[in-house]
PDB file of N, CA and C in Angstrom:
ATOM      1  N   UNK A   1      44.303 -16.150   7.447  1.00  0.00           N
ATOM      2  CA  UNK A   1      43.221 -16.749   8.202  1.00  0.00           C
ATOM      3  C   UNK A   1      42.344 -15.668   8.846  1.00  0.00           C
ATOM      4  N   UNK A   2      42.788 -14.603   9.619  1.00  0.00           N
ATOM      5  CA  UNK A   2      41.958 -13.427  10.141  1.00  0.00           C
ATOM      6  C   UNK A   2      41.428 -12.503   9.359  1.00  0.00           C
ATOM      7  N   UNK A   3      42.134 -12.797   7.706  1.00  0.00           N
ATOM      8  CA  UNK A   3      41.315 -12.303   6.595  1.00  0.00           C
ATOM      9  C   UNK A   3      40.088 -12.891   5.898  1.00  0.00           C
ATOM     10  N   UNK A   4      39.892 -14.184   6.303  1.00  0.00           N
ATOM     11  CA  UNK A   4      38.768 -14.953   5.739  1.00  0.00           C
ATOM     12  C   UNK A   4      37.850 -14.505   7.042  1.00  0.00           C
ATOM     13  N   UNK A   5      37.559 -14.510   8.016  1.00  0.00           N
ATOM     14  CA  UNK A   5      36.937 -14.583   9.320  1.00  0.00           C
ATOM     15  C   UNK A   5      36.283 -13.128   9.324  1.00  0.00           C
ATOM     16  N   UNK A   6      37.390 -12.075   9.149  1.00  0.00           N
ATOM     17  CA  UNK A   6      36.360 -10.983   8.874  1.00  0.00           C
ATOM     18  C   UNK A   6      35.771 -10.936   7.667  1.00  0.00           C
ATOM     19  N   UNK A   7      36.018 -11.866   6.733  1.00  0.00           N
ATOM     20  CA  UNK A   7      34.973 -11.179   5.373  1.00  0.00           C
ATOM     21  C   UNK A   7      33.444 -11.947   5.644  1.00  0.00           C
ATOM     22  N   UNK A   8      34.310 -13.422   6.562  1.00  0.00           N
ATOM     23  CA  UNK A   8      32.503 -14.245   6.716  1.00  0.00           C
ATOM     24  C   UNK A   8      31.594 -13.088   7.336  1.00  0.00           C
ATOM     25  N   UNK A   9      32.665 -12.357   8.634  1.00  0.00           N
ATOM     26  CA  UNK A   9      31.352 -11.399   9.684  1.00  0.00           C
ATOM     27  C   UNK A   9      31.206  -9.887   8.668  1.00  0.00           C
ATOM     28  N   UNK A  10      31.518  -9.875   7.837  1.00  0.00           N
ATOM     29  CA  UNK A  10      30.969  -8.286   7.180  1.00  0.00           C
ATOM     30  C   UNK A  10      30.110  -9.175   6.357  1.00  0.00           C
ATOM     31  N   UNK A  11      29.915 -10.380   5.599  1.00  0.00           N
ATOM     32  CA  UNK A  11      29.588 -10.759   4.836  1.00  0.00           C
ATOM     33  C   UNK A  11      27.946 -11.401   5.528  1.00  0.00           C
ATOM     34  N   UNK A  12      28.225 -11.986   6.740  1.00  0.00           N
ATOM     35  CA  UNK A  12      26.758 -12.005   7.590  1.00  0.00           C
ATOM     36  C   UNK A  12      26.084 -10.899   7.994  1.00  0.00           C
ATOM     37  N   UNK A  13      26.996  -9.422   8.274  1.00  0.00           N
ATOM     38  CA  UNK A  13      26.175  -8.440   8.829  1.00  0.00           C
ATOM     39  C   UNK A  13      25.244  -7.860   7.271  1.00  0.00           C
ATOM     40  N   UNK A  14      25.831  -8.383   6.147  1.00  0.00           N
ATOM     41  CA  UNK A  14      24.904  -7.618   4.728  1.00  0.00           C
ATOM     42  C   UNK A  14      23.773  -8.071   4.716  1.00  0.00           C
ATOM     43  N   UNK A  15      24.084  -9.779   4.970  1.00  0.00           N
ATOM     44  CA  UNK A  15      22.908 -10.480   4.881  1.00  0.00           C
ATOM     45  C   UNK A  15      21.850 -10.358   6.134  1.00  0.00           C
ATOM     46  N   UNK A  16      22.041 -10.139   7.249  1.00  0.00           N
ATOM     47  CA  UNK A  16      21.407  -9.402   8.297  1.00  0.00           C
ATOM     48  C   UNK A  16      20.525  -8.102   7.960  1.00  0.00           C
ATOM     49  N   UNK A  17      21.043  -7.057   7.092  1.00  0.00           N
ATOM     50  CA  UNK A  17      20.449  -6.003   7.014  1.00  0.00           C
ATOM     51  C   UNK A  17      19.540  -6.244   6.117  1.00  0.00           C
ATOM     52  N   UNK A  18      20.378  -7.209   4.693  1.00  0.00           N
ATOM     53  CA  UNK A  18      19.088  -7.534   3.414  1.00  0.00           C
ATOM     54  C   UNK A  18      17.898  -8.313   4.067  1.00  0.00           C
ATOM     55  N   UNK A  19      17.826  -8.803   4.989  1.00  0.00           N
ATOM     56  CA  UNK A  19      16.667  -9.657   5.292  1.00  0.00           C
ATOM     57  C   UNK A  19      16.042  -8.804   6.031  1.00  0.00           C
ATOM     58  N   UNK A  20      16.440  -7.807   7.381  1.00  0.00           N
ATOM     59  CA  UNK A  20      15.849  -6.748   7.765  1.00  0.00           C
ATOM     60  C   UNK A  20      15.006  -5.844   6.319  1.00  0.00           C
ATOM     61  N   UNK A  21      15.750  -5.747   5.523  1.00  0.00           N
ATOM     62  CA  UNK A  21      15.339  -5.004   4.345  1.00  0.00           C
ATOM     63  C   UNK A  21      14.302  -5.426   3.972  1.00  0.00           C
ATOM     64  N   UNK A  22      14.054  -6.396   3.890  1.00  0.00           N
ATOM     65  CA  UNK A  22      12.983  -7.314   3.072  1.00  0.00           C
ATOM     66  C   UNK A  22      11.660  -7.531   4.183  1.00  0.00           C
ATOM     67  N   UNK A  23      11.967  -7.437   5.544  1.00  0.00           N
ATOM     68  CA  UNK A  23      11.044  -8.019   6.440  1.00  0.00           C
ATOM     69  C   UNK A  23      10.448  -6.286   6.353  1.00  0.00           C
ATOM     70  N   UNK A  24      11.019  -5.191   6.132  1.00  0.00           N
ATOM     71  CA  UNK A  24      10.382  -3.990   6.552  1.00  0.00           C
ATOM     72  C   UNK A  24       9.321  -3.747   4.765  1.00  0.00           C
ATOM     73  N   UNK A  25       9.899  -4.248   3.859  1.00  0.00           N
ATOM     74  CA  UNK A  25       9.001  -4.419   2.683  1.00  0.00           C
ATOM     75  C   UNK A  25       7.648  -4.994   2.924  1.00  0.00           C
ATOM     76  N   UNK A  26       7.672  -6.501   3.598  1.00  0.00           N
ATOM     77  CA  UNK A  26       6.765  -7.361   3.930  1.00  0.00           C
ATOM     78  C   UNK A  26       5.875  -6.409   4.629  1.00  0.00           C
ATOM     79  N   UNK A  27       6.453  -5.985   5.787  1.00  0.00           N
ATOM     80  CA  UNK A  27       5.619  -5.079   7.042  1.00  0.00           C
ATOM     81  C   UNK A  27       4.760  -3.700   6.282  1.00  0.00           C
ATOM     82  N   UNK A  28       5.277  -3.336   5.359  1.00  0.00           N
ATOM     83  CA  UNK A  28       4.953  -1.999   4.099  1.00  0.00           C
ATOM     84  C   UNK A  28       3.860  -2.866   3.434  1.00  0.00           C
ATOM     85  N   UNK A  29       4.075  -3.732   2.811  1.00  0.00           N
ATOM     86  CA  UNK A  29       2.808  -4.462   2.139  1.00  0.00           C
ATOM     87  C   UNK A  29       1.573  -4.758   3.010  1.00  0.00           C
ATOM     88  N   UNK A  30       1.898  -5.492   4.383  1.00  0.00           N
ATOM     89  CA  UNK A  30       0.391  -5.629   4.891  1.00  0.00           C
ATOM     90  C   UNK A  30       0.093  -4.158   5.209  1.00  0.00           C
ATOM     91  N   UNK A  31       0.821  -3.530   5.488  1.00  0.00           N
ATOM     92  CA  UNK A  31      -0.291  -2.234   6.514  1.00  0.00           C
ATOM     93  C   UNK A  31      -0.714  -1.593   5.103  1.00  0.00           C
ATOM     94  N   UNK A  32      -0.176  -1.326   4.300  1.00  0.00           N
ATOM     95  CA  UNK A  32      -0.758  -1.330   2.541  1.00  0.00           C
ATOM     96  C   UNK A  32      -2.008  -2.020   2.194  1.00  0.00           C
ATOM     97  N   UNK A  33      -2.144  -3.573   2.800  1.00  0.00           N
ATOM     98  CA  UNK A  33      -3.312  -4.282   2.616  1.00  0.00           C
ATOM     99  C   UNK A  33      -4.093  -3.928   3.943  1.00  0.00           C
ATOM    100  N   UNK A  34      -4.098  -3.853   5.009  1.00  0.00           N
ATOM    101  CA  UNK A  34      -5.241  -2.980   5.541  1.00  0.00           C
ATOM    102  C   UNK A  34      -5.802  -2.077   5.204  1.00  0.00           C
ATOM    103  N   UNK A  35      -5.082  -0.890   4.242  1.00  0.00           N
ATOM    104  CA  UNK A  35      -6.157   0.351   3.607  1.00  0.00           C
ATOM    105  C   UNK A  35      -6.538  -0.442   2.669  1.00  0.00           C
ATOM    106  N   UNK A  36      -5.832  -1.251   1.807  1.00  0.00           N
ATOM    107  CA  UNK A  36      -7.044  -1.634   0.455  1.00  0.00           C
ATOM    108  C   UNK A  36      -7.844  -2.750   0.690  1.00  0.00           C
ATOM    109  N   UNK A  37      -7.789  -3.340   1.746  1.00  0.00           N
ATOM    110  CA  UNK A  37      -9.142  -4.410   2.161  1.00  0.00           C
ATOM    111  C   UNK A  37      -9.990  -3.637   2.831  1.00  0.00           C
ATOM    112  N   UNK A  38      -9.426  -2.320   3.029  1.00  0.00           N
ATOM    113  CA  UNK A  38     -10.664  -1.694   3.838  1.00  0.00           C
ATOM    114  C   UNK A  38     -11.104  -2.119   5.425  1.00  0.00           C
ATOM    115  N   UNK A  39     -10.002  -2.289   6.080  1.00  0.00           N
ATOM    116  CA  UNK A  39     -10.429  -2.756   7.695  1.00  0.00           C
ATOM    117  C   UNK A  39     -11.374  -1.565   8.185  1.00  0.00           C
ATOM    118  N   UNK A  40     -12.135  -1.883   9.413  1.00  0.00           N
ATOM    119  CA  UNK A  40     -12.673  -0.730   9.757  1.00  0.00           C
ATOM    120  C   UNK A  40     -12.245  -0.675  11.015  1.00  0.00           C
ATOM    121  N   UNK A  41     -12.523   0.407  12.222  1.00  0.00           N
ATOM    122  CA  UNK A  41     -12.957   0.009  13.947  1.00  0.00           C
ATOM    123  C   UNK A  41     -11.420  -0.159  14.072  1.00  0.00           C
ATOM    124  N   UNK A  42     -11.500  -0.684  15.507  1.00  0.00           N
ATOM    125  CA  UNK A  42     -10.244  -0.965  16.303  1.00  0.00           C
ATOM    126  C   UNK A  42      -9.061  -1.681  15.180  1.00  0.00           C
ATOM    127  N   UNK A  43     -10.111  -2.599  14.416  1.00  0.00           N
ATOM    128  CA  UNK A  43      -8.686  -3.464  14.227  1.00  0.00           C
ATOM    129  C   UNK A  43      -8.139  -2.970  13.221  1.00  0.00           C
ATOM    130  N   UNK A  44      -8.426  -1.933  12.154  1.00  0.00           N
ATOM    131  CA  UNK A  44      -7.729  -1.214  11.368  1.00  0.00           C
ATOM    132  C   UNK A  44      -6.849  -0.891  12.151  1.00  0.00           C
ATOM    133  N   UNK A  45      -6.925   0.443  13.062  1.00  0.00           N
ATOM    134  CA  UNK A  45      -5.911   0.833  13.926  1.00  0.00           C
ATOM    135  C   UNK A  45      -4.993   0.128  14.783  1.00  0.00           C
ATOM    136  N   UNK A  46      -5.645  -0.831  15.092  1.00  0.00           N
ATOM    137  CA  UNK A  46      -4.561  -1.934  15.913  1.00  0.00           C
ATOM    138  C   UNK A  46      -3.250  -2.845  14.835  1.00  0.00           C
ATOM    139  N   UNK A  47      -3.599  -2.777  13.768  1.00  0.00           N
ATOM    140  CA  UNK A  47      -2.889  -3.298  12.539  1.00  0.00           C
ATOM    141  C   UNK A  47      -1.975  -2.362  12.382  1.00  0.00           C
ATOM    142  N   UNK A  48      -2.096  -1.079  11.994  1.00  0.00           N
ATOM    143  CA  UNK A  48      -1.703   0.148  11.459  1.00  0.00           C
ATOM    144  C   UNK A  48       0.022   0.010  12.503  1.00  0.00           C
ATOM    145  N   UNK A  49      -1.007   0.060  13.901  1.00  0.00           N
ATOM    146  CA  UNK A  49       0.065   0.377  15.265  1.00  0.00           C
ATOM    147  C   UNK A  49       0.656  -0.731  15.199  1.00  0.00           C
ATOM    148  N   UNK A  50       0.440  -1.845  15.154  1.00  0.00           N
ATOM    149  CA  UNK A  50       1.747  -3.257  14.975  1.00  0.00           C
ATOM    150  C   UNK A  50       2.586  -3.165  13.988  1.00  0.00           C
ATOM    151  N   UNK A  51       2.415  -2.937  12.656  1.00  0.00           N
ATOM    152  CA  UNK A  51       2.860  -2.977  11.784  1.00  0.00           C
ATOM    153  C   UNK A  51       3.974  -1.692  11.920  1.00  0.00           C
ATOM    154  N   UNK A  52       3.591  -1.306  12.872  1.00  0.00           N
ATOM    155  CA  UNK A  52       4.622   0.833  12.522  1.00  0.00           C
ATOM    156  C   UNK A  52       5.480   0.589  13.341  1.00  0.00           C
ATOM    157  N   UNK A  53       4.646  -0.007  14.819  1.00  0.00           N
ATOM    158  CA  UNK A  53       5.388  -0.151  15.674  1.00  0.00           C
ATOM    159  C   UNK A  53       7.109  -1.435  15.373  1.00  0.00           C
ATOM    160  N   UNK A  54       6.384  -2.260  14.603  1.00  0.00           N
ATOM    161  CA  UNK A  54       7.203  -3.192  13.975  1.00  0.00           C
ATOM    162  C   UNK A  54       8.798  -3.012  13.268  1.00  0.00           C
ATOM    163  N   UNK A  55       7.856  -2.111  12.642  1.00  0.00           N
ATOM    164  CA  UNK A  55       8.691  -1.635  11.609  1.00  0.00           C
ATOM    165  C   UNK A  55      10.219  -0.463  12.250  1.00  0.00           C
ATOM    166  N   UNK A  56       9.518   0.299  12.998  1.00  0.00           N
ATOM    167  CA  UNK A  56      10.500   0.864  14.232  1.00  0.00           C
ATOM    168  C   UNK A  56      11.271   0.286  15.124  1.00  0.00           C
ATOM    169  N   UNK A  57      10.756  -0.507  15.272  1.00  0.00           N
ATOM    170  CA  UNK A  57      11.737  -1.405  16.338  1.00  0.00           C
ATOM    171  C   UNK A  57      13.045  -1.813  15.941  1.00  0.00           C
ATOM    172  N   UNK A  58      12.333  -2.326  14.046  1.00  0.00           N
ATOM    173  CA  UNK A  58      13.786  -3.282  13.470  1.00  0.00           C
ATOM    174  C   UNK A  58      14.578  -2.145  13.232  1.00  0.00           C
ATOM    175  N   UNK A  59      14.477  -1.026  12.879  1.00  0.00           N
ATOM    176  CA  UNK A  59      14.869   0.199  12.315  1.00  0.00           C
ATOM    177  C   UNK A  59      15.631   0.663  13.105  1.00  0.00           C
ATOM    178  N   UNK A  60      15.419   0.502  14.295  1.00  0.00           N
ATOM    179  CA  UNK A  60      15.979   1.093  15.570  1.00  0.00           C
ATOM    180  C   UNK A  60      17.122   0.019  15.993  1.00  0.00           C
ATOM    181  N   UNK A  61      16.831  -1.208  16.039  1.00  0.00           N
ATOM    182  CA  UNK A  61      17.378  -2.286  16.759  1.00  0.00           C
ATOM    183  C   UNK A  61      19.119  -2.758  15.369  1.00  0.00           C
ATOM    184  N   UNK A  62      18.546  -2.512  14.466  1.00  0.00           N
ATOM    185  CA  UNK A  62      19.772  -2.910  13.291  1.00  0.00           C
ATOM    186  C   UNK A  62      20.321  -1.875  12.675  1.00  0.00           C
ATOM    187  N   UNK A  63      19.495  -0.870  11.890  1.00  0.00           N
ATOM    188  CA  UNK A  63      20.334  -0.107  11.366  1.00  0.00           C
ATOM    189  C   UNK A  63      20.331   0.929  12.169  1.00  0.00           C
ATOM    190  N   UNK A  64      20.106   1.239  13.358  1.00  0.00           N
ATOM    191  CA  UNK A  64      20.779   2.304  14.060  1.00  0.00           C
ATOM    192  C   UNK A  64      21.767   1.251  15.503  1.00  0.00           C
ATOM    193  N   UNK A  65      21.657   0.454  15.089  1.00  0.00           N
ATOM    194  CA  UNK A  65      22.925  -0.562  15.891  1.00  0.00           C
ATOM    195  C   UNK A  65      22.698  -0.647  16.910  1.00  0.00           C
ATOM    196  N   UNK A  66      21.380  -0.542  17.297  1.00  0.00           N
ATOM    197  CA  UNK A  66      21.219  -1.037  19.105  1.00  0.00           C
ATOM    198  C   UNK A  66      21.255  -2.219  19.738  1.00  0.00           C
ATOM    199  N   UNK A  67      21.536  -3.469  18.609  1.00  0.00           N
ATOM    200  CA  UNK A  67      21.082  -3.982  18.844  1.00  0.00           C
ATOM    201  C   UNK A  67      22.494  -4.633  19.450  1.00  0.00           C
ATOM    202  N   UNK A  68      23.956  -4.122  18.898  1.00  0.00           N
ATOM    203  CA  UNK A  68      25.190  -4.742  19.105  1.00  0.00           C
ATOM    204  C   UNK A  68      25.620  -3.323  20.383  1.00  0.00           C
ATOM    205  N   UNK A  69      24.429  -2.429  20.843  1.00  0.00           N
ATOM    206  CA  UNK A  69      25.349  -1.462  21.249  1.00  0.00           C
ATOM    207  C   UNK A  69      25.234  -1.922  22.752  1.00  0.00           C
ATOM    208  N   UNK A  70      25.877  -1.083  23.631  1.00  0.00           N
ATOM    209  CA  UNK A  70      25.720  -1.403  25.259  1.00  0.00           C
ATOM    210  C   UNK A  70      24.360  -0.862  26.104  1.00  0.00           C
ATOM    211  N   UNK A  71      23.740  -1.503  26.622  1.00  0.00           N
ATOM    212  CA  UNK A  71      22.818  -1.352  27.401  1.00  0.00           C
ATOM    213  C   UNK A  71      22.064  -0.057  27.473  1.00  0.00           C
ATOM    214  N   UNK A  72      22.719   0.663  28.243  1.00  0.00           N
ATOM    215  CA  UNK A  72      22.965   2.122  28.493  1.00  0.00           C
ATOM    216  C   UNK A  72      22.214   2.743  27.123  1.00  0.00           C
ATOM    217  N   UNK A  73      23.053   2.707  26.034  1.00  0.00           N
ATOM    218  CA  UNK A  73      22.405   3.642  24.803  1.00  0.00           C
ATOM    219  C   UNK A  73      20.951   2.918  24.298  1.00  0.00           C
ATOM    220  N   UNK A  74      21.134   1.691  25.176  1.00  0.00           N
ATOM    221  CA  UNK A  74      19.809   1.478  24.564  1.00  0.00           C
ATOM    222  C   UNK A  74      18.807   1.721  25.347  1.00  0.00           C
ATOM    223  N   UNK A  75      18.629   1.952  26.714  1.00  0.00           N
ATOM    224  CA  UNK A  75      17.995   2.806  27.809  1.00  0.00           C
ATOM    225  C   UNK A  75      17.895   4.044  27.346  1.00  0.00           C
ATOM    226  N   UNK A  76      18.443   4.639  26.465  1.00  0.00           N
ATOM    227  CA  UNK A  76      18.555   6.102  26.412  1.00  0.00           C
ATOM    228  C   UNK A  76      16.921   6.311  25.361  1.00  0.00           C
ATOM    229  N   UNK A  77      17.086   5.191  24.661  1.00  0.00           N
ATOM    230  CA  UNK A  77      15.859   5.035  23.608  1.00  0.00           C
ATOM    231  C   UNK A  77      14.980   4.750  23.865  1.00  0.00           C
ATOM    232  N   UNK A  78      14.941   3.731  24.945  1.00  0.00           N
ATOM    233  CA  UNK A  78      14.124   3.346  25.143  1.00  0.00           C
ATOM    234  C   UNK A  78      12.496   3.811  26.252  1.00  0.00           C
ATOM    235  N   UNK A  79      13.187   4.338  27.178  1.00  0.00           N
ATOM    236  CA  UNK A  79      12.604   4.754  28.489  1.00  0.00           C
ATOM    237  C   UNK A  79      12.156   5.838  27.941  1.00  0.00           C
ATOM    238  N   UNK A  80      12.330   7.324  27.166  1.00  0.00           N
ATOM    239  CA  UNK A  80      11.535   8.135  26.745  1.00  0.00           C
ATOM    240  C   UNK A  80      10.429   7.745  25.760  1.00  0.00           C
ATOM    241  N   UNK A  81      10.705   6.421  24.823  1.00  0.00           N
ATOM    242  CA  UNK A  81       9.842   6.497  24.411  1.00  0.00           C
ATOM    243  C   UNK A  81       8.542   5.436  25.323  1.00  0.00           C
ATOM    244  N   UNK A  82       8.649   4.799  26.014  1.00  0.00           N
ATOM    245  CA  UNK A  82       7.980   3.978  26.514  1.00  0.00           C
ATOM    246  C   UNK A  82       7.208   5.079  27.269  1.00  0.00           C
ATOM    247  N   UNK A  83       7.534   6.249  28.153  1.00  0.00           N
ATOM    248  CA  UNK A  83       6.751   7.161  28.649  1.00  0.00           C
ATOM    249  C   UNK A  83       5.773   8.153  27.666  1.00  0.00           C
ATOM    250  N   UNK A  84       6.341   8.267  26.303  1.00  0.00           N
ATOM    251  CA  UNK A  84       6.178   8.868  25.394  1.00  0.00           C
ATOM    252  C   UNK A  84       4.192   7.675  25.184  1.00  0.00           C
ATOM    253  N   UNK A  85       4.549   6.499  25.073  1.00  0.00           N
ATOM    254  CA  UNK A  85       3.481   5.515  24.813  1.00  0.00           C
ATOM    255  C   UNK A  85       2.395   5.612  26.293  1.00  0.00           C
ATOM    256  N   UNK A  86       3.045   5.788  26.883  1.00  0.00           N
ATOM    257  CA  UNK A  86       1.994   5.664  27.916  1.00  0.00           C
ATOM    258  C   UNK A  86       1.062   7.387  28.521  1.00  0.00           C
ATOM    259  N   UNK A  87       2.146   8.227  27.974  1.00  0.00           N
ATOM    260  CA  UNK A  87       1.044   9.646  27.890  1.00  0.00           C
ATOM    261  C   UNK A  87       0.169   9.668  26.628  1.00  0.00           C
ATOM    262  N   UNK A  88       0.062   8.785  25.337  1.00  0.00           N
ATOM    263  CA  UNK A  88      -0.049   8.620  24.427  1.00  0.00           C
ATOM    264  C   UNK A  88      -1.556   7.967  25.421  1.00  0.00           C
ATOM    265  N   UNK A  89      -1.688   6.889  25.873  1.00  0.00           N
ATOM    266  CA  UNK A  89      -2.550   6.232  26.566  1.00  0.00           C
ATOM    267  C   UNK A  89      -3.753   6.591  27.274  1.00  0.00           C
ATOM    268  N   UNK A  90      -2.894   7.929  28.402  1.00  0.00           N
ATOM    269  CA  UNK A  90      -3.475   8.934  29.062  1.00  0.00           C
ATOM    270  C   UNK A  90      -4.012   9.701  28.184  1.00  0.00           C
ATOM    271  N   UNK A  91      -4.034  10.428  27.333  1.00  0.00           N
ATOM    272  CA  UNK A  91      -4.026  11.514  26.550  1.00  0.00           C
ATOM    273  C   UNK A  91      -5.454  10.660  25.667  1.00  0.00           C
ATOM    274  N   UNK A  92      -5.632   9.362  25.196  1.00  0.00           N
ATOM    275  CA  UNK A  92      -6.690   8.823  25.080  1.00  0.00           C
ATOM    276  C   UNK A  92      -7.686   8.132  25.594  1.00  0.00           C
ATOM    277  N   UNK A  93      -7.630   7.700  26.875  1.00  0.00           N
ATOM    278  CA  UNK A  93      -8.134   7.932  27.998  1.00  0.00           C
ATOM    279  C   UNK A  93      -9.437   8.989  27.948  1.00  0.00           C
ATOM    280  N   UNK A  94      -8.551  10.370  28.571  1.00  0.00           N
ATOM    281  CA  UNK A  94      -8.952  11.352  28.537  1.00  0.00           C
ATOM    282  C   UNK A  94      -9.666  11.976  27.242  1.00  0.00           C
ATOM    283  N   UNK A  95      -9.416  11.259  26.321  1.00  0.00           N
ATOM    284  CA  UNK A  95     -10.237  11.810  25.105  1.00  0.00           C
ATOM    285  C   UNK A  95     -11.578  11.400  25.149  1.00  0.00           C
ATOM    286  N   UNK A  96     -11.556   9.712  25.112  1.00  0.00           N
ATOM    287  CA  UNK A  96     -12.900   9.459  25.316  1.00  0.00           C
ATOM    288  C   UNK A  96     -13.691   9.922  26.881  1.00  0.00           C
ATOM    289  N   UNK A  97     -12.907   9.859  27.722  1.00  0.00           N
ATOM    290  CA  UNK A  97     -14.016  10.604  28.790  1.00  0.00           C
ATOM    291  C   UNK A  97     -14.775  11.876  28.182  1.00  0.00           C
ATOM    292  N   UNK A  98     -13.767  12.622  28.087  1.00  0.00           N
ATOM    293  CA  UNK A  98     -14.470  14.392  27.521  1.00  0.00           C
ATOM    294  C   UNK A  98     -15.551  14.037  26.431  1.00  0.00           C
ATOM    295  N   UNK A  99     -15.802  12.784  25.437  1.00  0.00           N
ATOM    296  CA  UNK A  99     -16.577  12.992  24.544  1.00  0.00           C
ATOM    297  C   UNK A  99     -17.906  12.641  25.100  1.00  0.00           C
ATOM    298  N   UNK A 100     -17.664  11.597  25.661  1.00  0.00           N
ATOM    299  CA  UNK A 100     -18.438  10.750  26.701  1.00  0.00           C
ATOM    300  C   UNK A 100     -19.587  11.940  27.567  1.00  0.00           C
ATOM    301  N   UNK A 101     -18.116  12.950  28.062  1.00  0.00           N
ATOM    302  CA  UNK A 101     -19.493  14.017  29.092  1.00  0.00           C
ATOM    303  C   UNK A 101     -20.206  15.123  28.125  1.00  0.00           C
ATOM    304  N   UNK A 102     -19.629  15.057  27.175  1.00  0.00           N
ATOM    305  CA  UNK A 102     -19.996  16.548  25.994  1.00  0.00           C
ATOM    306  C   UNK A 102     -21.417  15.294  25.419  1.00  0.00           C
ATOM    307  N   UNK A 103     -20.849  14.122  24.852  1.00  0.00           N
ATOM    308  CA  UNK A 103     -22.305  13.542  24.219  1.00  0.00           C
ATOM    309  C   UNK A 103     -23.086  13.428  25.146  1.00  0.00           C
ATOM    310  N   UNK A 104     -22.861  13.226  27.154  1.00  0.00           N
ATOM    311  CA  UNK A 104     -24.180  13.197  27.726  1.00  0.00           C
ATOM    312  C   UNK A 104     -24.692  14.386  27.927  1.00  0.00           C
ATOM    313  N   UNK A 105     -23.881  15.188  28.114  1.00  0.00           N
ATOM    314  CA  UNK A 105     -24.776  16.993  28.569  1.00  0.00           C
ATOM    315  C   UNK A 105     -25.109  17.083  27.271  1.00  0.00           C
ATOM    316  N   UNK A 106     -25.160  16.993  25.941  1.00  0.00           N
ATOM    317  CA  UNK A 106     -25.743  17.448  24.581  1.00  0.00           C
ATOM    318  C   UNK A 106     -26.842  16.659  24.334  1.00  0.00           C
ATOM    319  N   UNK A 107     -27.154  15.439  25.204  1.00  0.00           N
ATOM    320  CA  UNK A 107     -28.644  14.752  25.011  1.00  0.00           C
ATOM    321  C   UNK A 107     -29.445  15.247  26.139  1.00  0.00           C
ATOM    322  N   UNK A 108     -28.957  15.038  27.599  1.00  0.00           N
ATOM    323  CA  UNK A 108     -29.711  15.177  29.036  1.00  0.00           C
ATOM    324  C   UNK A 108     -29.623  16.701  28.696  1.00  0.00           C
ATOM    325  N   UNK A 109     -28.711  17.432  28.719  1.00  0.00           N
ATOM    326  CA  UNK A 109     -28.771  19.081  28.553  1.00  0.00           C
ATOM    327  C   UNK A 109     -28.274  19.373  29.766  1.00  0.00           C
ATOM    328  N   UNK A 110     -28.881  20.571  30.086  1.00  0.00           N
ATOM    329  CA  UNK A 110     -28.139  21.082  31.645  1.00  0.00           C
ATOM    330  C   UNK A 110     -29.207  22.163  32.147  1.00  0.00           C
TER     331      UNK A 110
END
């Protein structure tokens, strides 16, 4: 009896990963169909970043086992990268300001 019970749970965790497998294919095909429909502007890039971001998460969350692991290791992942996203933020921010004062002093002059 405790031999049938573990083959159902190894036998659900395959099917867990094959469907992860398949959802990260799906996620590969659209951001695939954003370069060949040719998006332009924000929402190219906003596609690009869902789709990656997507795709990392499951990557992270199943086959690196965070998703069965304890709290803790998953804080460990998590909190650098969430700071990692938000200097990411700053860092563009600051991009468009600087272009912003370089394109007005290169028309008004100085």
């Amino acid at each position: 009896m405790a031999q049938e019970n573990k083959q159902e749970v190894t036998t659900h965790k395959i099917g867990v990963y094959l469907w992860i497998w398949g959802l990260l294919f799906v996620f590969s095909f659209f951001s695939y169909m954003v370069d060949y429909l040719n998006f332009e502007g924000l929402l190219r890039w906003a596609l690009i970043l869902l789709f990656m971001f997507a795709k990392a998460a499951l990557i992270m969350a199943i086959f690196m086992h965070l998703f069965w692991e304890r709290w803790t290791i998953v804080n460990v992942l998590l909190w650098p990268m969430s700071f990692i996203l938000v200097f990411i933020g700053i860092m563009v921010a600051e991009s468009e300001y600087t272009f912003f004062t370089r394109l007005f002093y290169f028309v008004v002059g100085t």
